[in-house]
Protein backbone atom coordinates (compact mmCIF):
# COMPACT_ATOMS: atom_id res chain seq x y z
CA UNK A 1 -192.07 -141.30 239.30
CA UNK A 2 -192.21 -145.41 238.89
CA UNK A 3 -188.81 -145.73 236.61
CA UNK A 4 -189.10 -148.28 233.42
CA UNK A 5 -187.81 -151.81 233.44
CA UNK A 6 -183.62 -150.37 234.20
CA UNK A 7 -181.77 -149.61 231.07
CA UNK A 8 -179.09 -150.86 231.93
CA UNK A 9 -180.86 -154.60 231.31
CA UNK A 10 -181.37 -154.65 227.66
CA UNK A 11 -177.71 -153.29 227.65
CA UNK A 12 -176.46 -156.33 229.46
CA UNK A 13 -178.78 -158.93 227.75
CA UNK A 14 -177.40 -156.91 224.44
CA UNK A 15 -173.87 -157.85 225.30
CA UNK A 16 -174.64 -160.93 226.64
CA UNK A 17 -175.84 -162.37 223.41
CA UNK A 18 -173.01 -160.62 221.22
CA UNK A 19 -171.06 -163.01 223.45
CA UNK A 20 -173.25 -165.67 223.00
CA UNK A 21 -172.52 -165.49 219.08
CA UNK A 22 -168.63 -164.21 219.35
CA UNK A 23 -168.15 -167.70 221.39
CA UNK A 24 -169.58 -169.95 219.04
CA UNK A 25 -167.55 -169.11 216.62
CA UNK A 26 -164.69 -168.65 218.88
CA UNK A 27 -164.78 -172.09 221.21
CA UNK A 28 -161.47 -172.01 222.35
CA UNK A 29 -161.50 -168.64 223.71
CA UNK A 30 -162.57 -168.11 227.67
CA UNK A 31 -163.44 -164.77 227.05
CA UNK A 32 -166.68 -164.70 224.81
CA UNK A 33 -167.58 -167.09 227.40
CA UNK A 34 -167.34 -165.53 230.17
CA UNK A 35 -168.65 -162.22 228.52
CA UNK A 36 -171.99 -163.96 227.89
CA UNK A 37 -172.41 -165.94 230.71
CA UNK A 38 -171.92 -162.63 232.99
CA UNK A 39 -173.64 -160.47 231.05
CA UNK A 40 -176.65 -162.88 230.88
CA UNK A 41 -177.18 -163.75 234.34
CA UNK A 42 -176.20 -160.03 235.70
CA UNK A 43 -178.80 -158.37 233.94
CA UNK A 44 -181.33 -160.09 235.49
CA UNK A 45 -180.76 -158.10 238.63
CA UNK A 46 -181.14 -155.19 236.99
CA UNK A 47 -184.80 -155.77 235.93
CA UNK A 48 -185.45 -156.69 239.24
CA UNK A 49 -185.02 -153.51 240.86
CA UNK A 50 -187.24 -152.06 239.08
CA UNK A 51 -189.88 -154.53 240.35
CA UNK A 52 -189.30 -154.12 243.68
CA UNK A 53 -189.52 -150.29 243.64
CA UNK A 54 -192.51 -150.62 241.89
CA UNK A 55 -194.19 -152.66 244.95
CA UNK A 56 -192.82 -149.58 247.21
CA UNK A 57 -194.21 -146.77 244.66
CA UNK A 58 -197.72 -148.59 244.26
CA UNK A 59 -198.16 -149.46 247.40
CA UNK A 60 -197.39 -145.63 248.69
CA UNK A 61 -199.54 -144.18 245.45
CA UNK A 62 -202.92 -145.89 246.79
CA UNK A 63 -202.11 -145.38 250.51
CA UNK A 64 -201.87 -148.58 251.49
CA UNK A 65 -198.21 -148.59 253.26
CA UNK A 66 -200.49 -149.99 256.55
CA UNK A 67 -201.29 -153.35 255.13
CA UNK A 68 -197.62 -154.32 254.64
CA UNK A 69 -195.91 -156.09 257.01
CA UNK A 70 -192.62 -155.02 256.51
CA UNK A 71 -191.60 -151.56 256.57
CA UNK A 72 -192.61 -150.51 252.73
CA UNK A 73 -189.51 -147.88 252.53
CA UNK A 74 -187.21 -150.94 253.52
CA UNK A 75 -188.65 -153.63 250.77
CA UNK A 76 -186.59 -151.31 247.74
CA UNK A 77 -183.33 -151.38 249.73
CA UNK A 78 -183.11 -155.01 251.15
CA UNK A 79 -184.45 -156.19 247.62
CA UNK A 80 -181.50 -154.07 246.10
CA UNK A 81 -178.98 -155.31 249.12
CA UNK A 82 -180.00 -159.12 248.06
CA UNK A 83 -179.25 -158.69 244.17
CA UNK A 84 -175.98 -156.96 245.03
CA UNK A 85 -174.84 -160.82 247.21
CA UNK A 86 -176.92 -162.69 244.38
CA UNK A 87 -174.46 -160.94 241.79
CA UNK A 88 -171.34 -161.33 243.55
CA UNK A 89 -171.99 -165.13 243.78
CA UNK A 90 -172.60 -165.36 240.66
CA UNK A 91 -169.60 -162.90 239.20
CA UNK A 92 -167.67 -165.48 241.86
CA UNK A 93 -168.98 -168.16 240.00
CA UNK A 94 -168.41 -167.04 236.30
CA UNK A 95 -165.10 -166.38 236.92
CA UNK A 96 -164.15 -169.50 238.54
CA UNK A 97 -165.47 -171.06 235.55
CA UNK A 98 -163.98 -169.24 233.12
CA UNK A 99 -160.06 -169.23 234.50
CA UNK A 100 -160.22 -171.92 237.78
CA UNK A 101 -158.74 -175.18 236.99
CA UNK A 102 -160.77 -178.52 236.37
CA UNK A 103 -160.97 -179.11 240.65
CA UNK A 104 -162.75 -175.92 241.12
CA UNK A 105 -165.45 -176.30 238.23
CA UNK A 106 -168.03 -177.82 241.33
CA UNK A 107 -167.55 -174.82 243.40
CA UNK A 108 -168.08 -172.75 240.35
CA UNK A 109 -171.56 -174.09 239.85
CA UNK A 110 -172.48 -173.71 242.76
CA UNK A 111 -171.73 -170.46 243.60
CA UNK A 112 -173.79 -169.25 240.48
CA UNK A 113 -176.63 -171.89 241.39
CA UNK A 114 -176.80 -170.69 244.60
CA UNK A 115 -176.48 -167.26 243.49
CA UNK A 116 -179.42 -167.96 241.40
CA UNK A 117 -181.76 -169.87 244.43
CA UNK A 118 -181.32 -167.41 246.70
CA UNK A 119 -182.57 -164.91 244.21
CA UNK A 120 -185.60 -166.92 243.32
CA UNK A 121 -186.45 -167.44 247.16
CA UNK A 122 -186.30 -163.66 247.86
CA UNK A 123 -188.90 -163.25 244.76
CA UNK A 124 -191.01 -165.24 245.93
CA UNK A 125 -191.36 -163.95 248.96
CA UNK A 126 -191.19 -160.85 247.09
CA UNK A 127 -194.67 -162.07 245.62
CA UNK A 128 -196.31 -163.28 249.06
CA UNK A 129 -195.48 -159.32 250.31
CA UNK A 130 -197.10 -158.60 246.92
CA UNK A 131 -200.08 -160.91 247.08
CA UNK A 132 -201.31 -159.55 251.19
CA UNK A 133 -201.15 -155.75 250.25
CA UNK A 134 -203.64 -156.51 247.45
CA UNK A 135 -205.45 -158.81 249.66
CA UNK A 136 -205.74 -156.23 251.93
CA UNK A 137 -206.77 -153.45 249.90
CA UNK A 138 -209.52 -155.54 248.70
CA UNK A 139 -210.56 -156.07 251.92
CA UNK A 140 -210.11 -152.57 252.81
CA UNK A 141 -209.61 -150.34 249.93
CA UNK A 142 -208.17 -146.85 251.20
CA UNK A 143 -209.52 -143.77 249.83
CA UNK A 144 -207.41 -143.63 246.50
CA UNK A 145 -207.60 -147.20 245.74
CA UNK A 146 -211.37 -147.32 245.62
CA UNK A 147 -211.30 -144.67 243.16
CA UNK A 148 -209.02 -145.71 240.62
CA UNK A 149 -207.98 -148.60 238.83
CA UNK A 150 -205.64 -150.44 240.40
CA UNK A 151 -205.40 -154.00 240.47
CA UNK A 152 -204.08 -154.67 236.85
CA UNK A 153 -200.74 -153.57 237.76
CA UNK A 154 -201.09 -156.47 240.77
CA UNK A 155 -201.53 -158.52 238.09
CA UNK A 156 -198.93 -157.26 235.73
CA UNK A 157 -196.13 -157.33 238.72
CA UNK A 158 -197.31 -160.90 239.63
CA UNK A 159 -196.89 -162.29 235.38
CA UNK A 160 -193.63 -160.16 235.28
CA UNK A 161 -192.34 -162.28 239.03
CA UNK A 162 -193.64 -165.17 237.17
CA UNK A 163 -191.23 -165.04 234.37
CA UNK A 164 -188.13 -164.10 236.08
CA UNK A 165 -188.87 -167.04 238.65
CA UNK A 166 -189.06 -169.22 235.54
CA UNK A 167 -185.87 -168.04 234.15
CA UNK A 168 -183.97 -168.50 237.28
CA UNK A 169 -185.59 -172.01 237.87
CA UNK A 170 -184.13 -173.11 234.27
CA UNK A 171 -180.57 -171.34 234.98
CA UNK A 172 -180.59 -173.30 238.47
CA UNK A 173 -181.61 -176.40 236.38
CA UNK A 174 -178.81 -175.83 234.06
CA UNK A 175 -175.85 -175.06 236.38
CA UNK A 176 -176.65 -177.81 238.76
CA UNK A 177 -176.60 -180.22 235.09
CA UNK A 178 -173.36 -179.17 234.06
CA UNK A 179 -172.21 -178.40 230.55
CA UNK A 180 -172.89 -181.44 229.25
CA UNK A 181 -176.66 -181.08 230.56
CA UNK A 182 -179.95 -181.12 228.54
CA UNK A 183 -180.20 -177.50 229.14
CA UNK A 184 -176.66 -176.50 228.57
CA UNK A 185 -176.13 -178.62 225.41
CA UNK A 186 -179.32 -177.19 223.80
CA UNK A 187 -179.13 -173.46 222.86
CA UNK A 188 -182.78 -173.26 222.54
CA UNK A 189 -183.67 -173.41 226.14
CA UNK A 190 -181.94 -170.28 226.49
CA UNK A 191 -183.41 -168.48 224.03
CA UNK A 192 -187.38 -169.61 225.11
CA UNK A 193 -186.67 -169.80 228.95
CA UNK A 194 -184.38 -166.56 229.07
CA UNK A 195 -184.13 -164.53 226.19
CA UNK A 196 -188.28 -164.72 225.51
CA UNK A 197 -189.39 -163.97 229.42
CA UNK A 198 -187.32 -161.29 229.74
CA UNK A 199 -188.35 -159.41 226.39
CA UNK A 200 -192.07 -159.94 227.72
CA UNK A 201 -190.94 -158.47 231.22
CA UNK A 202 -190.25 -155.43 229.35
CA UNK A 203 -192.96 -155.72 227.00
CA UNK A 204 -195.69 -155.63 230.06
CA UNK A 205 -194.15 -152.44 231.47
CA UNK A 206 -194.56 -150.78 228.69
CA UNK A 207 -197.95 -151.88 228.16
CA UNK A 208 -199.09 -151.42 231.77
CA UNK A 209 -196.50 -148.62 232.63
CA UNK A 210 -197.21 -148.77 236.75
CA UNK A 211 -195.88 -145.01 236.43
CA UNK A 212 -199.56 -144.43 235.34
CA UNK A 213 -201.05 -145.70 238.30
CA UNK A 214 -198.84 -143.34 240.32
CA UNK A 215 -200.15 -139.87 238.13
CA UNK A 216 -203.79 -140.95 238.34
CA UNK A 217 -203.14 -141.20 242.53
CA UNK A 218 -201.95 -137.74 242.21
CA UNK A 219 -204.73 -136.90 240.08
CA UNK A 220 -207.15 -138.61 242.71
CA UNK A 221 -205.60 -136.86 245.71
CA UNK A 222 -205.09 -132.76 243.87
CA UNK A 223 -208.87 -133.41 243.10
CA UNK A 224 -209.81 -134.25 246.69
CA UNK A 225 -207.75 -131.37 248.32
CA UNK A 226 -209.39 -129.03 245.99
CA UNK A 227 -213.06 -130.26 246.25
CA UNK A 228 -212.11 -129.88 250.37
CA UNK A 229 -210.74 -126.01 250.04
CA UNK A 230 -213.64 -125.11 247.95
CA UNK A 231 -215.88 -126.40 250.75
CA UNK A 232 -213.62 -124.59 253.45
CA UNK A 233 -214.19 -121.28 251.07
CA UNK A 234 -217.97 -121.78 251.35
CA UNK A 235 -218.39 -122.23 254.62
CA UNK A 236 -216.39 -119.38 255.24
């Protein structure tokens, strides 16, 4: 079964932003700080897993495991694999920040901005594995896919990339700044460029749950496998 946006992302974005507020009213203290800015750029991973499984599931629901170029079984783990370095950068980073002296405040942002890049370059090559499987199965639609509907989750997993490479732009944008930045200095990009994409990541899961997809597949393919032993019966 396709799994929800994880839950352990509205946790995290949760925390993040009760940091957010404990540390303006608290500005001398590190820890607020660093709660929110870990807890904000961590959970981010979190969503993403469930995006890439969902590639994996879909792609195995309608059949279509040919038309992908890498290994579809191996997309979920290296996905997964790349998160785990992009979060350890960036937990490098945050901490730096948070306790390393004045010297090491460079190093700091860059860890977390490169953190950050290398995440956005894996989704969007994410989105280019994305884009040729429903090339293909337009091209060639297997026996499932030209039976059900199918292309709206595409479309839902390419809005949902969308956002979260939008997101990780802005963070890049404001790390590489600094803290006296446009973004940094003005709380409102977080809340439209972070805080708003993310909600509507989970909002469009819930509309377009891909987990659907997967039961009408099953649907399609316990149909098909009856319709073929009731034909084996009359032949008989």
């Amino acid at each position: 079964m396709i799994s929800t946006p994880n839950t352990n992302h509205p946790t995290a974005e949760t925390g993040g932003y009760y940091g957010r507020a404990w540390a303006h009213d608290n500005r001398r203290l590190g820890t607020p700080y660093l709660i929110q800015l870990f807890l904000l750029i961590a959970a981010v991973p979190f969503l993403s897993a469930s995006v890439y499984m969902t590639l994996s599931r879909m792609t195995r629901a309608l059949e279509a495991t040919k038309y992908s170029i890498v290994r579809i079984g191996w997309i979920s783990k290296v996905y997964i694999l790349i998160d785990i370095a992009c979060v350890v950068l960036q937990v490098m980073g945050t901490v730096t920040m948070a306790y390393g002296g004045a010297d090491e405040q460079q190093k700091a942002i860059n860890l977390v901005a490169g953190g950050l890049a290398f995440q956005l370059v894996a989704f969007v090559i994410f989105v280019l594995l994305a884009m040729r499987i429903h090339y293909r199965l337009n091209q060639d639609p297997t026996n499932v896919s030209s039976r059900i509907r199918w292309r709206r989750y595409f479309w839902m997993l390419y809005a949902v990339s969308a956002l979260v490479l939008l997101r990780n732009l802005v963070r890049i944008v404001e790390f590489v700044q600094g803290v006296d930045g446009a973004v940094a200095s003005h709380e409102a990009f977080l809340y439209i460029f972070d805080a708003v994409p993310m909600s509507l990541v989970v909002i469009l899961y819930t509309v377009l749950y891909p987990g659907q997809l997967m039961r009408n597949a099953r649907r399609m393919d316990k149909g098909t496998a009856d319709a073929m032993r009731l034909m084996d019966h009359e032949t008989a």
